[in-house]
Protein backbone atom coordinates (compact mmCIF):
# COMPACT_ATOMS: atom_id res chain seq x y z
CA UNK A 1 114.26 87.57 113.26
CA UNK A 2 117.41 89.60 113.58
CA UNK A 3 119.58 86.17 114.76
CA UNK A 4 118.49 84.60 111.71
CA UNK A 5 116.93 87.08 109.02
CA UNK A 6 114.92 86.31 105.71
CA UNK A 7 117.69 88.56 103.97
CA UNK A 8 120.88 87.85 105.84
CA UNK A 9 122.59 91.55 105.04
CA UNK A 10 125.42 91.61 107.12
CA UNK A 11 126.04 94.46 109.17
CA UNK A 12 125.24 96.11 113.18
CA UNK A 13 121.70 95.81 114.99
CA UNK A 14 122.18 99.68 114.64
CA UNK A 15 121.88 99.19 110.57
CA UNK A 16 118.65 96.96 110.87
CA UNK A 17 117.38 99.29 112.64
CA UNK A 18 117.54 102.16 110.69
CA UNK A 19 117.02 100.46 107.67
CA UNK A 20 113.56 99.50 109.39
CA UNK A 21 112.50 103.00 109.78
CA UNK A 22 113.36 104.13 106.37
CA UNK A 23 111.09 101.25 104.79
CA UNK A 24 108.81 102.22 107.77
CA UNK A 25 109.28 105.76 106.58
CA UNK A 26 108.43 105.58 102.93
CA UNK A 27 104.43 104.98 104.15
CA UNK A 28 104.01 108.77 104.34
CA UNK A 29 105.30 109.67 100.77
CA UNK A 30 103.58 106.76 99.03
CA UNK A 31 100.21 107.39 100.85
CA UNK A 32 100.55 111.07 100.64
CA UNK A 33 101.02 110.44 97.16
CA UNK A 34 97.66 108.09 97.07
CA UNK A 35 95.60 110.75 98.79
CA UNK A 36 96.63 113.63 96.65
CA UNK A 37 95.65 111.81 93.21
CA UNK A 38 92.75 110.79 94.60
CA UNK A 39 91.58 114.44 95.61
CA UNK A 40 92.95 115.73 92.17
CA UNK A 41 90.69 112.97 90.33
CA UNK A 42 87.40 114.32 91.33
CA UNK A 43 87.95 118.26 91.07
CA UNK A 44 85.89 120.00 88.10
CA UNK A 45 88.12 121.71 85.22
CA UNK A 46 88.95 125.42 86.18
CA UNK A 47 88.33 124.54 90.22
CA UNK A 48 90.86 126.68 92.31
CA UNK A 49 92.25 123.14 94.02
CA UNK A 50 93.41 121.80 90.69
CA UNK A 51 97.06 121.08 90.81
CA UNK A 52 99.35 120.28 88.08
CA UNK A 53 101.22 117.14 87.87
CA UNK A 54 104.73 118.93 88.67
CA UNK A 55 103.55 120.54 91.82
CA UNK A 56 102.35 117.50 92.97
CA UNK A 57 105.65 115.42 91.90
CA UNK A 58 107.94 118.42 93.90
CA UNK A 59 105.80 118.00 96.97
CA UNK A 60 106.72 114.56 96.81
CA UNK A 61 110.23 114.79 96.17
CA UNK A 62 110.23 117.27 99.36
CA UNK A 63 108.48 115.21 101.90
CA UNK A 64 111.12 112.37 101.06
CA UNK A 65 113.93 114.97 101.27
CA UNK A 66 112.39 115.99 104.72
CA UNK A 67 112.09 112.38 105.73
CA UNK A 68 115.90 111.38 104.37
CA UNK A 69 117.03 114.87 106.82
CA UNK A 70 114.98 113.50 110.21
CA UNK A 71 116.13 109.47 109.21
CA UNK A 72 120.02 111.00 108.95
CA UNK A 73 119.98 111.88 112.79
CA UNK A 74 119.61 108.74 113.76
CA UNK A 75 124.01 108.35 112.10
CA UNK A 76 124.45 111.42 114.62
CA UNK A 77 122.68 110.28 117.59
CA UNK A 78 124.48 106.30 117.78
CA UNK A 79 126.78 105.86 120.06
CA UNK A 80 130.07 104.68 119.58
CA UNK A 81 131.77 100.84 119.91
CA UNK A 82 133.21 101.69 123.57
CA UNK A 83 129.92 103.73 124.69
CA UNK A 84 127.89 101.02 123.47
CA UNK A 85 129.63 98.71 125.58
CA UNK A 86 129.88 100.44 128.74
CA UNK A 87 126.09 101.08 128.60
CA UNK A 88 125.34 97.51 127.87
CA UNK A 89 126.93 96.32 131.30
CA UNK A 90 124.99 98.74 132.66
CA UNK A 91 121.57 97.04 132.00
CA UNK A 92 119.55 95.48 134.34
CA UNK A 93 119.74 91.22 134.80
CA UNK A 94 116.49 90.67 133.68
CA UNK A 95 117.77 91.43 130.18
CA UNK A 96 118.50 88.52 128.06
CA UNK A 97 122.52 88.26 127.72
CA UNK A 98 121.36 87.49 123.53
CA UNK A 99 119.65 91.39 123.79
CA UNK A 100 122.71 92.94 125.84
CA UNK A 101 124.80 90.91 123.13
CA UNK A 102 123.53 92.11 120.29
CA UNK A 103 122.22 95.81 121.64
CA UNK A 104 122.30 99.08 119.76
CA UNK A 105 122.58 102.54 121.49
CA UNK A 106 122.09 105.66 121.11
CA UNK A 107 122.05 109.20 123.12
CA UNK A 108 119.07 109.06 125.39
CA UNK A 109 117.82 112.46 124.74
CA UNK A 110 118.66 113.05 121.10
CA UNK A 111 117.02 109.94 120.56
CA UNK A 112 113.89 111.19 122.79
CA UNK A 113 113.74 114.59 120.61
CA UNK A 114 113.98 112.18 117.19
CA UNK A 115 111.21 109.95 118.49
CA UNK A 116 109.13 113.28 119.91
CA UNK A 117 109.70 114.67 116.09
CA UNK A 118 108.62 111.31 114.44
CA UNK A 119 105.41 111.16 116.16
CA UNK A 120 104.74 114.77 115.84
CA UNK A 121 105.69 114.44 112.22
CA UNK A 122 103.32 111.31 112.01
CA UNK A 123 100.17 113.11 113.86
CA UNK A 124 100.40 115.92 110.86
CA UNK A 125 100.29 113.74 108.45
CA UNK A 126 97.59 112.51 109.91
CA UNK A 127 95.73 115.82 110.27
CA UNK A 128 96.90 115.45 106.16
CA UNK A 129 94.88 112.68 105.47
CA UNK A 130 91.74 113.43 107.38
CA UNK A 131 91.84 116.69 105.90
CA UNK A 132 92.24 115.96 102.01
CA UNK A 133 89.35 113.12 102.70
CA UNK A 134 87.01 115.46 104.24
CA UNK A 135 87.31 117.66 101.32
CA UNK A 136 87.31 114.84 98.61
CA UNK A 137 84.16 113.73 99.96
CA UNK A 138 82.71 117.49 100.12
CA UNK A 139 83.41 117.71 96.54
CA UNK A 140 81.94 114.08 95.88
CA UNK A 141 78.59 115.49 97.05
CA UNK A 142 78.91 119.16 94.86
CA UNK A 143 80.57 117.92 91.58
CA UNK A 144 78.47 117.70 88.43
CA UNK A 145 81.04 116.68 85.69
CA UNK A 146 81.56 113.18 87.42
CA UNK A 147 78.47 110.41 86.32
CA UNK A 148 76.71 108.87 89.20
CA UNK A 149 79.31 105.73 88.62
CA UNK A 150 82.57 107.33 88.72
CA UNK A 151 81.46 109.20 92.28
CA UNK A 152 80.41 106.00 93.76
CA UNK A 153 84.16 104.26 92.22
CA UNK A 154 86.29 107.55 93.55
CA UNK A 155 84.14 107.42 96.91
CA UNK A 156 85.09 103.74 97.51
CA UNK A 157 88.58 104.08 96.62
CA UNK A 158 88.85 107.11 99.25
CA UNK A 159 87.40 104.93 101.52
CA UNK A 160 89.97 102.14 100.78
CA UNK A 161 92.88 104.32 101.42
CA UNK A 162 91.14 105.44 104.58
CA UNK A 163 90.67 101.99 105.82
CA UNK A 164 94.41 100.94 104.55
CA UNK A 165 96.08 104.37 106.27
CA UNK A 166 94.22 103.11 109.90
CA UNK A 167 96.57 100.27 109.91
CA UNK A 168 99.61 102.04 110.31
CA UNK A 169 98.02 104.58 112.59
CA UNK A 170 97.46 101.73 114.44
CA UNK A 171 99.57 99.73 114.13
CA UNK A 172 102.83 101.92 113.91
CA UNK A 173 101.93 105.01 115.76
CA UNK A 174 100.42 103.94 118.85
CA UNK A 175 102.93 101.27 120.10
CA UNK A 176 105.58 103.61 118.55
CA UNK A 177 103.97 106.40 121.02
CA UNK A 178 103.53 103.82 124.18
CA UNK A 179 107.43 102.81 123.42
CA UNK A 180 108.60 106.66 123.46
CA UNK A 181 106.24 106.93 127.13
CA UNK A 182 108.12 104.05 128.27
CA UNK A 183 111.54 105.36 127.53
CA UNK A 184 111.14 108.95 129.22
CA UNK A 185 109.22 106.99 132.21
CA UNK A 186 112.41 105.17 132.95
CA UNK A 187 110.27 101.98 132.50
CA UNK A 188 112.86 99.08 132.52
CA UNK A 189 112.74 95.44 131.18
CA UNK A 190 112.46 94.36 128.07
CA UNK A 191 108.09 92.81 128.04
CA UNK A 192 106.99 96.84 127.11
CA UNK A 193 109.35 96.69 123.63
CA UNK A 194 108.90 93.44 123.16
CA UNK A 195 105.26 94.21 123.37
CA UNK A 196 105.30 97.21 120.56
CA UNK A 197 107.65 95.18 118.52
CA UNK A 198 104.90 92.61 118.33
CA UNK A 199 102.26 94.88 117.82
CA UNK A 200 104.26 96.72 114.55
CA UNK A 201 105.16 93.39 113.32
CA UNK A 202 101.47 92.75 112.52
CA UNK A 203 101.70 95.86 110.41
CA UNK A 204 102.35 93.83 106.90
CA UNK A 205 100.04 90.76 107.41
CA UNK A 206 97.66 92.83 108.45
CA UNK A 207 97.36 95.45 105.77
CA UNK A 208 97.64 93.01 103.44
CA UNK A 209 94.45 91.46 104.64
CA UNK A 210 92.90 94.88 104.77
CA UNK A 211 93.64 95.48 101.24
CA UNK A 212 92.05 92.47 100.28
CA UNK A 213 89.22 92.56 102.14
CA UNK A 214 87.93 96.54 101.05
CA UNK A 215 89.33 96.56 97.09
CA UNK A 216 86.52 95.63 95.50
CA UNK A 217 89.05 94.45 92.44
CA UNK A 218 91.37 92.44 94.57
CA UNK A 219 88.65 90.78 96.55
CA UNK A 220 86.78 89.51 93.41
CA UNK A 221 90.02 88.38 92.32
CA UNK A 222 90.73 86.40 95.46
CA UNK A 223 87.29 84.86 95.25
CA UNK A 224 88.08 83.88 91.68
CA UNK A 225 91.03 82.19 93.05
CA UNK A 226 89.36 80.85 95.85
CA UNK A 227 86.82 78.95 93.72
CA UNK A 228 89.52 77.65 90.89
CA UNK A 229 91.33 75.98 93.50
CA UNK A 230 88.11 74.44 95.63
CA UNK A 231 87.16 73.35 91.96
């Protein structure tokens, strides 16, 4: 979509780029932010793991500031107009002249230590979020000041944000990973990119459905809409 874009802002393959990963980027703080008021919302007054609303606002602020500071090395790690050039002609044939064309590039191995921090930074936050569920369910089963309704409506919400954090993981992580394998392998051609790029672009649809389908809210409002228009 890059030759002819929803949102035609002008600019370099190297700016589409990074402005993918930053909206890419901003899953970790908005889910982080999910999980932790989710985990707050079923502690007991007084309970050691109670956190006040400004703690839990700097964290956030933090983890964007942390993201913003790995994002920034990708400005560092681009190559220049004449580098960029020389290391286009030096791509195989079976490239498309439209991807030589239009190619961005950047220092192989600063750009192999961003992706290696990335995914490392993306498997803690994993850890993260099976962590604070774990515990949010423990407390589920202990807590006494929560009615037998607003356990089972905190319970399926965790589980909601489980099911809707497995996309990305998914989705993002995994052909993210098998792209960053493919680049230290020396693995040329462009059907193993093209292949991730696929895979990610099925991120939105697909969490979209996901939402849907486990929200108990959103689903009976799709089935309300469903039956209006079939009426």
């Amino acid at each position: 979509f890059r030759e002819s874009p929803i949102l035609p802002i002008p600019g370099s393959p190297n700016l589409y780029h990074e402005l993918w990963v930053v909206i890419m980027a901003q899953h970790i703080p908005v889910f982080a932010a999910c999980f932790i008021e989710r985990h707050q919302a079923v502690q007991a007054p007084g309970s050691r793991w109670n956190v006040s609303q400004s703690i839990r606002m700097l964290f956030i602020v933090v983890v964007n500031l942390l993201l913003f500071g790995v994002l920034s090395m990708l400005k560092v790690f681009k190559l220049g107009v004449l580098n960029t050039s020389l290391s286009s002609r030096s791509l195989p044939s079976r490239w498309l002249s439209l991807d030589v064309s239009s190619a961005g590039c950047f220092y192989y191995e600063m750009y192999v230590a961003f992706a290696v921090v990335s995914i490392a930074g993306l498997g803690l936050c994993t850890l993260f979020v099976i962590s604070i569920s774990l515990h949010t369910f423990a407390v589920l089963r202990q807590v006494s000041t929560l009615s037998e309704s607003m356990r089972h409506f905190n319970a399926a919400m965790t589980r909601v944000l489980i099911f809707q954090a497995i996309v990305p993981l998914v989705l993002l992580i995994c052909p993210l990973t098998f792209a960053l394998v493919c680049v230290i392998t020396h693995v040329g051609g462009p059907l193993p990119f093209a292949i991730c790029y696929m895979i990610m672009s099925m991120h939105s649809p697909t969490h979209s459905v996901i939402l849907l389908a486990v929200t108990p809210l959103y689903r009976k409002k799709f089935m309300q809409i469903y039956k209006n228009v079939n009426n």
